[in-house]
Protein backbone atom coordinates (compact mmCIF):
# COMPACT_ATOMS: atom_id res chain seq x y z
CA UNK A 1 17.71 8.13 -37.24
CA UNK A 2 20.64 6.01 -36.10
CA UNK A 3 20.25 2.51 -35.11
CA UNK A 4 21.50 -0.22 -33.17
CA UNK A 5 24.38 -1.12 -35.05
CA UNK A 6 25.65 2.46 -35.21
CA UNK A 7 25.22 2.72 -31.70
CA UNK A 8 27.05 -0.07 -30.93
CA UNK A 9 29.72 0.73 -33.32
CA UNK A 10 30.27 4.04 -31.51
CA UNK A 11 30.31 2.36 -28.42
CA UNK A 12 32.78 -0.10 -29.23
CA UNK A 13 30.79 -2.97 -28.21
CA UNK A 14 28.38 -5.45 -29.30
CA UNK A 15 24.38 -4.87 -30.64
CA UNK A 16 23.44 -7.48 -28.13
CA UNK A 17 25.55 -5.72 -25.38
CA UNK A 18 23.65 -2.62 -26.58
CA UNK A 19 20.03 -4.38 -26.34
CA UNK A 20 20.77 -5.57 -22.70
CA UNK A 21 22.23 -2.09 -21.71
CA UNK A 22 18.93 -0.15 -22.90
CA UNK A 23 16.58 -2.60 -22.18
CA UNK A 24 17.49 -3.39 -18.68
CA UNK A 25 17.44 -7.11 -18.99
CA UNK A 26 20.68 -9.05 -18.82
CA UNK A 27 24.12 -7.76 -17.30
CA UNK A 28 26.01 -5.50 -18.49
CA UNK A 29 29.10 -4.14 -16.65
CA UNK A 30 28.82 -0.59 -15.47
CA UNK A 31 31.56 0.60 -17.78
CA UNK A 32 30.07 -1.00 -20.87
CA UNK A 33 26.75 0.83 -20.06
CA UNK A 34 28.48 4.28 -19.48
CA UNK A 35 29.59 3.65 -22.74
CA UNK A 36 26.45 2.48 -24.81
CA UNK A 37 24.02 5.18 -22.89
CA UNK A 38 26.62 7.93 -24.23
CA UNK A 39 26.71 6.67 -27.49
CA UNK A 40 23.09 6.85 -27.61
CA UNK A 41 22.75 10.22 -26.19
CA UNK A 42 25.56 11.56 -28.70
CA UNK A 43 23.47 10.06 -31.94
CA UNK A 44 20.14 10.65 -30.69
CA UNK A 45 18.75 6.30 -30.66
CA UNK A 46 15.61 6.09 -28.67
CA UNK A 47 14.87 2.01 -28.74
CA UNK A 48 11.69 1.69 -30.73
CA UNK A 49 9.41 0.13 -27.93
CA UNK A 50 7.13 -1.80 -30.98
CA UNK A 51 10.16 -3.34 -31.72
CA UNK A 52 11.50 -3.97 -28.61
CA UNK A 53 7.72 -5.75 -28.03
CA UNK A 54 7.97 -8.13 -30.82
CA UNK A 55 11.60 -9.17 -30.51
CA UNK A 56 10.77 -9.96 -26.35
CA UNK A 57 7.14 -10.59 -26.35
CA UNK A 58 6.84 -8.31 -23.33
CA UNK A 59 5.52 -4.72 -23.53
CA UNK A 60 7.26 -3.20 -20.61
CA UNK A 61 4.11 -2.54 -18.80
CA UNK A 62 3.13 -3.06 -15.40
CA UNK A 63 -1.00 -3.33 -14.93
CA UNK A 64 -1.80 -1.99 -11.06
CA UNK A 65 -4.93 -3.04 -9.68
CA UNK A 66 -5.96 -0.72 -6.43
CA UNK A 67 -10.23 -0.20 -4.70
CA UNK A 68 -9.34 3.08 -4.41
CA UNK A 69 -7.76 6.22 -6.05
CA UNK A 70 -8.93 8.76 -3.66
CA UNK A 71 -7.53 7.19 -0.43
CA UNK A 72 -3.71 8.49 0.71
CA UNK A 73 -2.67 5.22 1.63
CA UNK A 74 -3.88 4.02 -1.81
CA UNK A 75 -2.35 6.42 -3.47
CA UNK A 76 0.94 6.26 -1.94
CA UNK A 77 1.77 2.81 -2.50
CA UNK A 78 0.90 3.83 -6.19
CA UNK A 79 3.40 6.65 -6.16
CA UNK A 80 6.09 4.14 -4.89
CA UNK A 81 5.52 1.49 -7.64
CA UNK A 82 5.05 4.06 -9.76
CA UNK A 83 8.70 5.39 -9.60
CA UNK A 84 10.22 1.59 -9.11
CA UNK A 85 8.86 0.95 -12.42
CA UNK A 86 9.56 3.67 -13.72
CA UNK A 87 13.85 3.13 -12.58
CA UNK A 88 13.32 -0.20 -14.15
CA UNK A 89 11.83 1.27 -17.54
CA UNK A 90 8.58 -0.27 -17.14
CA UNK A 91 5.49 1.74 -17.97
CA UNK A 92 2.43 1.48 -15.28
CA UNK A 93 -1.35 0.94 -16.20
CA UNK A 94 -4.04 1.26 -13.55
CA UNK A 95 -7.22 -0.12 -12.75
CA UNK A 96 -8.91 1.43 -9.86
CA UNK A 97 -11.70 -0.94 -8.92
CA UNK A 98 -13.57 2.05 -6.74
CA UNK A 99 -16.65 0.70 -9.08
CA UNK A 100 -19.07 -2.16 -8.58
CA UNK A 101 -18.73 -5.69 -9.16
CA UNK A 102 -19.00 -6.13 -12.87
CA UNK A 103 -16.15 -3.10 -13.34
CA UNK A 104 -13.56 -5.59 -11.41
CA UNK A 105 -15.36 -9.01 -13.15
CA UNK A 106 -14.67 -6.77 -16.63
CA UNK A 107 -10.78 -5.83 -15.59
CA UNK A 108 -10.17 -9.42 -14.55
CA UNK A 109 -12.18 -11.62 -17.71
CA UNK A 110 -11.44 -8.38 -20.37
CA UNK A 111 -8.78 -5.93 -19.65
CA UNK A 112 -5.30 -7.77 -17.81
CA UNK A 113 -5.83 -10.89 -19.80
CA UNK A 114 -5.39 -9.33 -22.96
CA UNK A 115 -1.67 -8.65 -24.08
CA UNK A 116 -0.91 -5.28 -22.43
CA UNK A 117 0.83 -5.93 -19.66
CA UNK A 118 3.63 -8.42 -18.91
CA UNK A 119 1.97 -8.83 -15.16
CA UNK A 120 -0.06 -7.68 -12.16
CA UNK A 121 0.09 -5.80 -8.60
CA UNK A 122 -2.89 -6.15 -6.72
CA UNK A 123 -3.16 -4.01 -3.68
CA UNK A 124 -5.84 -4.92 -1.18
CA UNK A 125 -7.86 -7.27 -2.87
CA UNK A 126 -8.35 -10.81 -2.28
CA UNK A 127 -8.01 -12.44 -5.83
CA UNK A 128 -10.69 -15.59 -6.03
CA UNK A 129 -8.98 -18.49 -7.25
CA UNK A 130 -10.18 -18.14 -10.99
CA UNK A 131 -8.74 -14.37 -10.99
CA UNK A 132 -5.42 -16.40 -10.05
CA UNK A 133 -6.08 -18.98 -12.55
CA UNK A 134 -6.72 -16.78 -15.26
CA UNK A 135 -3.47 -14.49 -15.27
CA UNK A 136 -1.44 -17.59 -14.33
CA UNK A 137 -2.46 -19.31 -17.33
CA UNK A 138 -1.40 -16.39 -19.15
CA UNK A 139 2.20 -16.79 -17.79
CA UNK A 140 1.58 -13.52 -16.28
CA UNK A 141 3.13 -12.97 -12.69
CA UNK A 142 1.07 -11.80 -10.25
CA UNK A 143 2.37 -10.42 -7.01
CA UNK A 144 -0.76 -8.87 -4.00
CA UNK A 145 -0.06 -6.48 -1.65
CA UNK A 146 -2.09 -6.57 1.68
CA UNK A 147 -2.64 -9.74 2.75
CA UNK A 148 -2.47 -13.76 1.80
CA UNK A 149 -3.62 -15.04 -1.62
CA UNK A 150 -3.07 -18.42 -2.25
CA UNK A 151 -0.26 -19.72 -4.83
CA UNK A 152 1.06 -15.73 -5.10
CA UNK A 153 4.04 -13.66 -4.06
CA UNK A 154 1.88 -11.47 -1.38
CA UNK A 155 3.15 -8.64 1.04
CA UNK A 156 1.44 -8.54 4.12
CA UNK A 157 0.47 -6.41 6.58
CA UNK A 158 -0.32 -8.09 10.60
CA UNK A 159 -3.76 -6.10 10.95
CA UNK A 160 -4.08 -7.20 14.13
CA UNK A 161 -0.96 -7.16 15.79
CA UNK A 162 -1.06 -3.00 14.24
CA UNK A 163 -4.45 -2.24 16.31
CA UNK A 164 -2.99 -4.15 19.14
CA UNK A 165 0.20 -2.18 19.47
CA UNK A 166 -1.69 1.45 18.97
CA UNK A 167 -3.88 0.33 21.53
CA UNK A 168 -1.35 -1.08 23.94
CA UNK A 169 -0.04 2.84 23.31
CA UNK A 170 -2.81 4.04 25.06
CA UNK A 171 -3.17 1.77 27.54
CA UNK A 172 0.47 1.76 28.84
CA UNK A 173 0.08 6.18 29.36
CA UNK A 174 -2.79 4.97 31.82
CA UNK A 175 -5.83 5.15 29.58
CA UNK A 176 -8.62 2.86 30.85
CA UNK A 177 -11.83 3.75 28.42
CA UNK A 178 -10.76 3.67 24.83
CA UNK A 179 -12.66 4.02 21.67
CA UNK A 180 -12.27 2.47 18.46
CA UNK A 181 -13.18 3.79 15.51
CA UNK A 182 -13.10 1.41 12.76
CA UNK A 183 -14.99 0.47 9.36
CA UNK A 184 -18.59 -0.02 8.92
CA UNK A 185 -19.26 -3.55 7.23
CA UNK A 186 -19.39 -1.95 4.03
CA UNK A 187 -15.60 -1.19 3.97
CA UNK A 188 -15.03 -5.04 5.49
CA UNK A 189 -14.22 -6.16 2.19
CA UNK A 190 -10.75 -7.63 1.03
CA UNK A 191 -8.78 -9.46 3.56
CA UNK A 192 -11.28 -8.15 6.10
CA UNK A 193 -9.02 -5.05 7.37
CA UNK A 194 -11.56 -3.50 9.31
CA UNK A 195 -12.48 -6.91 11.53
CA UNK A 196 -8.66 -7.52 12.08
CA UNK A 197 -7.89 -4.05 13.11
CA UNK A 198 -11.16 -4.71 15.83
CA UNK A 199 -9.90 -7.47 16.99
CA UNK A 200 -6.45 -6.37 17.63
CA UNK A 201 -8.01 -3.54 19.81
CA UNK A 202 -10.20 -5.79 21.91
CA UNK A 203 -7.47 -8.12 22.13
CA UNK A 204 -5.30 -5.45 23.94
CA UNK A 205 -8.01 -4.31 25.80
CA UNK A 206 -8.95 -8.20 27.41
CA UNK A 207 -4.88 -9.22 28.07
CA UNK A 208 -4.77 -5.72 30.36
CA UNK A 209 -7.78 -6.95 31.93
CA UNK A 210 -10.08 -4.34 30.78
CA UNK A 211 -13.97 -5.68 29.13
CA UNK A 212 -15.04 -4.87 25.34
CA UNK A 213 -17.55 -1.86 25.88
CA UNK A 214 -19.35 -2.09 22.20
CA UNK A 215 -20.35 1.29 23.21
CA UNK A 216 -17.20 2.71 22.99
CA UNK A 217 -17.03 1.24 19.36
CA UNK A 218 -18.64 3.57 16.29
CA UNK A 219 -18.15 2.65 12.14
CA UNK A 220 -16.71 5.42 9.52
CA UNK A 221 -15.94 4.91 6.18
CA UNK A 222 -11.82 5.56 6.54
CA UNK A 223 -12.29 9.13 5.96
CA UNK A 224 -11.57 12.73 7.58
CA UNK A 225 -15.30 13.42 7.41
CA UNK A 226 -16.33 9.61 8.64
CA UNK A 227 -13.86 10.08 11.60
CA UNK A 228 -15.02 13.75 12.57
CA UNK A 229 -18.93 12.64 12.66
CA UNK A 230 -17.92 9.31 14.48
CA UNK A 231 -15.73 11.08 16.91
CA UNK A 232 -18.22 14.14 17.78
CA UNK A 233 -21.04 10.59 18.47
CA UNK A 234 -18.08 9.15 20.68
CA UNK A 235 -17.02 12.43 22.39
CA UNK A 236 -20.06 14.29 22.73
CA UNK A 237 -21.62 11.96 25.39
CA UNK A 238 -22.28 13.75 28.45
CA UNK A 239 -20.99 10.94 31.07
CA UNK A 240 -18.44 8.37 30.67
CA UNK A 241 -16.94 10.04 28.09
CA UNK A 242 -13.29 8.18 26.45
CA UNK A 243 -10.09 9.27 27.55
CA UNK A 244 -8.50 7.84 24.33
CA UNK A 245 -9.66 7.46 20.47
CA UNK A 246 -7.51 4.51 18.68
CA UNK A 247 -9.32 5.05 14.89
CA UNK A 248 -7.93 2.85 12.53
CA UNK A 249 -6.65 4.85 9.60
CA UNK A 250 -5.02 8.18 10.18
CA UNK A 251 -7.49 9.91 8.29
CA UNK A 252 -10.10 9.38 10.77
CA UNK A 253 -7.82 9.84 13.60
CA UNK A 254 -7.27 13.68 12.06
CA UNK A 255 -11.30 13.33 11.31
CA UNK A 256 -11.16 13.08 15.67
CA UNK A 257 -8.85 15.81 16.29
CA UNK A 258 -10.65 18.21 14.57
CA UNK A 259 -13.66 17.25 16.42
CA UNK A 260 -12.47 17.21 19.42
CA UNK A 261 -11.64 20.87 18.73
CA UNK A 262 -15.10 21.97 17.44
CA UNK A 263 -16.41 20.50 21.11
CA UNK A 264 -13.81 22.74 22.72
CA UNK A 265 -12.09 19.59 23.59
CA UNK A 266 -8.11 19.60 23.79
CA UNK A 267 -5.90 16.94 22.53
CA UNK A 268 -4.08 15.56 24.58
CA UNK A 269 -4.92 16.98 27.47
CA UNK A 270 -8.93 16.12 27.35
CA UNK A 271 -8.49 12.82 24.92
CA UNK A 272 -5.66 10.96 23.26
CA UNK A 273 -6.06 9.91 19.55
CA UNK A 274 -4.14 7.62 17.61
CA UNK A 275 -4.22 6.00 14.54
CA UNK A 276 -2.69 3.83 12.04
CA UNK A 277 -0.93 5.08 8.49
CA UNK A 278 1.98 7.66 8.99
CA UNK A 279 -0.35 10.01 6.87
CA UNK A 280 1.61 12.64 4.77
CA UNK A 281 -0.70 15.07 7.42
CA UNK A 282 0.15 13.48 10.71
CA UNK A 283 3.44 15.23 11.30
CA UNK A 284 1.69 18.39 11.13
CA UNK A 285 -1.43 17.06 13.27
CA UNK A 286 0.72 16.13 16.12
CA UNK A 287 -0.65 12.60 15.75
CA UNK A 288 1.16 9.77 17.17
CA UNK A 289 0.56 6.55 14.77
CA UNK A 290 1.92 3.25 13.24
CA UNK A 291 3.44 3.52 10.62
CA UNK A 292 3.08 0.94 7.27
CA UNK A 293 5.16 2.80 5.10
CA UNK A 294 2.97 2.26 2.12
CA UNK A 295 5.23 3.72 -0.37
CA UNK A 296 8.36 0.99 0.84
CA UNK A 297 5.20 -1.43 0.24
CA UNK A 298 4.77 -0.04 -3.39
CA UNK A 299 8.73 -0.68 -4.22
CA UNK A 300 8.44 -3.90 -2.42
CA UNK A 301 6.22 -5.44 -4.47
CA UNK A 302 7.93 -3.75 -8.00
CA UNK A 303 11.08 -5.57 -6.63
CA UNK A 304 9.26 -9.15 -6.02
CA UNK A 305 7.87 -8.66 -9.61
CA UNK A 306 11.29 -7.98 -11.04
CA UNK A 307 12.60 -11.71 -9.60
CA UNK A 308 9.83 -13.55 -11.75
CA UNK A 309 10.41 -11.19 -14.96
CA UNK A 310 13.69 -10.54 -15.36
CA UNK A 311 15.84 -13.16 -17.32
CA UNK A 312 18.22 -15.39 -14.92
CA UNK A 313 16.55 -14.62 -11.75
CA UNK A 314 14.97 -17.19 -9.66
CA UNK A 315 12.19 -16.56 -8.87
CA UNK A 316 11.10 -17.65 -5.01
CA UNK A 317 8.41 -19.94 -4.96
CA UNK A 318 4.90 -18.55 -3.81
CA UNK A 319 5.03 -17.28 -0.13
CA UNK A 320 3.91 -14.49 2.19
CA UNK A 321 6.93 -11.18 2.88
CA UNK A 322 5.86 -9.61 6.49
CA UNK A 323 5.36 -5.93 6.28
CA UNK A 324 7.15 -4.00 9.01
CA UNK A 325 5.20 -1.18 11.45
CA UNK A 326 6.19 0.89 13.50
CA UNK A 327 4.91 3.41 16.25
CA UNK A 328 5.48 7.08 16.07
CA UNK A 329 4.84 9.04 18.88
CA UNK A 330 3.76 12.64 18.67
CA UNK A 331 1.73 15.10 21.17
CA UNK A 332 -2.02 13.76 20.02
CA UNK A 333 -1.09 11.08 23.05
CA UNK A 334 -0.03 11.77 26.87
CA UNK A 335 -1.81 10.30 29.99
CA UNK A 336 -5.15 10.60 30.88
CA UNK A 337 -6.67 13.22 32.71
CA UNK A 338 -6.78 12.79 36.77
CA UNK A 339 -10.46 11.81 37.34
């Protein structure tokens, strides 16, 4: 097989123009790249990643650490690191933590500190400060997606201020007696999502003058089933009933929907539902939501990675990056019906 001097030769440039042209690292001018890529293509030179390893001392790899595999909004901020990485000619490894405690105790002490990846995402979990410690001490960057994490790069989401402008949604088509469904304390784990997302509800709720009804309030476990069975608890009451559902992931706002259905219930014209995610599923639902963009989030934090790996960068001292939301409104919302 050809190698790097060949390749170079061919190109009419140098080997080290030709390491920083396949490798990604370093600058190379456009033309100069044209040139080595087609000279590789033309004599077949695939850099040798072993070698590539020892000469750098980096392997190229990206370790992702996520709760959850099964979850959309999981998934799809996996799918858009995933292909940042994958433009940058990094490889990805994941961890999904969806175990117990000694699976994420055996990732963190075991797995990321050995030499197999160059650094870390976290999404949604609160590293403790010897997690931090640990992959710092390694010289391995660390960037967390979801909320604040002392002494790292971290993307974050406002929680609150999300719930509070769903809610407001509702409130400014006329509704007066919303529900919230929202996660049981189970789910209330890293950076206390479910809690936040509460408290931006009530919060919308008391500055329109309107008192916390914990009745009004029921637990799922962010999924289409948890929403359905809370909704059908919420809805099938036979007085009182809410004129508006705000559930706090999109999966259990489409969980609502289709139980507001199965009580021969019509949305939007009986109840309003909205919920929080932009779900892949929402367009076709009708449901009106805030978006997070979780993918964008995915790319975000591939790019904040890149500034603390790549050679000549600087990279920004620790600090929080706001997230941006934004509502979408579809025909799961309209105003309430007369009374």
């Amino acid at each position: 097989m050809a190698g790097i001097e060949e390749v170079a030769r061919l190109a009419g440039v140098s080997t080290a123009t030709v390491s920083r042209a396949l490798s990604g690292r370093g600058h190379v001018s456009a033309a100069s790249k044209s040139k080595v890529l087609d000279a590789a293509a033309q004599l077949g030179y695939v850099v040798s990643s072993n070698a590539s390893s020892l000469a750098s001392g980096r392997t190229r790899n990206i370790g992702v650490v996520i709760p959850f595999l099964n979850r959309w909004f999981f998934s799809s901020v996996l799918e858009g690191a995933q292909g940042a990485l994958l433009r940058r000619g990094y490889d990805l490894t994941l961890y999904n933590l969806s175990g117990d405690s000694g699976e994420r105790a055996s990732v963190f002490e075991h797995f990321l500190l050995r030499q197999r990846v160059d650094a870390v995402i976290a999404v949604s979990l609160e590293l403790t400060e010897p997690e931090v410690a640990r992959l710092h001490d390694l010289g391995k960057p660390l960037v967390g997606v979801g909320g604040p994490i002392t002494g790292v790069r971290t993307l974050t989401i406002d929680d609150v201020a999300v719930a509070k402008l769903a809610t407001e949604h509702l409130l400014a088509l006329g509704h007066r007696r919303i529900a919230h469904i929202g996660g049981d304390l189970e789910n209330d784990l890293d950076f206390h999502l479910p809690t936040n997302r509460r408290h931006g509800y009530e919060n919308a709720l008391r500055e329109a003058g309107i008192e916390v009804d914990d009745r009004l309030f029921a637990p799922a476990d962010f999924t289409i089933r948890g929403g359905f069975h809370a909704a059908k608890q919420l809805l099938g009451v036979p007085h009182d009933r809410p004129t508006a559902i705000f559930a706090a992931s999109d999966e259990m706002a489409i969980g609502s929907i289709l139980a507001a259905r199965e009580l021969g219930l019509v949305v939007p014209r009986d109840v309003s539902i909205v919920g929080i995610d932009d779900h892949d599923l929402s367009d076709f639902f009708g449901l009106s939501t805030v978006a997070q963009f979780p993918r964008f989030q995915g790319e975000k934090a591939v790019e904040i990675l890149m500034e603390q790996l790549e050679p000549g960068s600087d990279a920004a001292a620790p600090a929080s990056t706001p997230l941006p939301f934004e509502l979408r409104v579809r025909s799961s919302t309209a105003t309430p019906p007369p009374a």
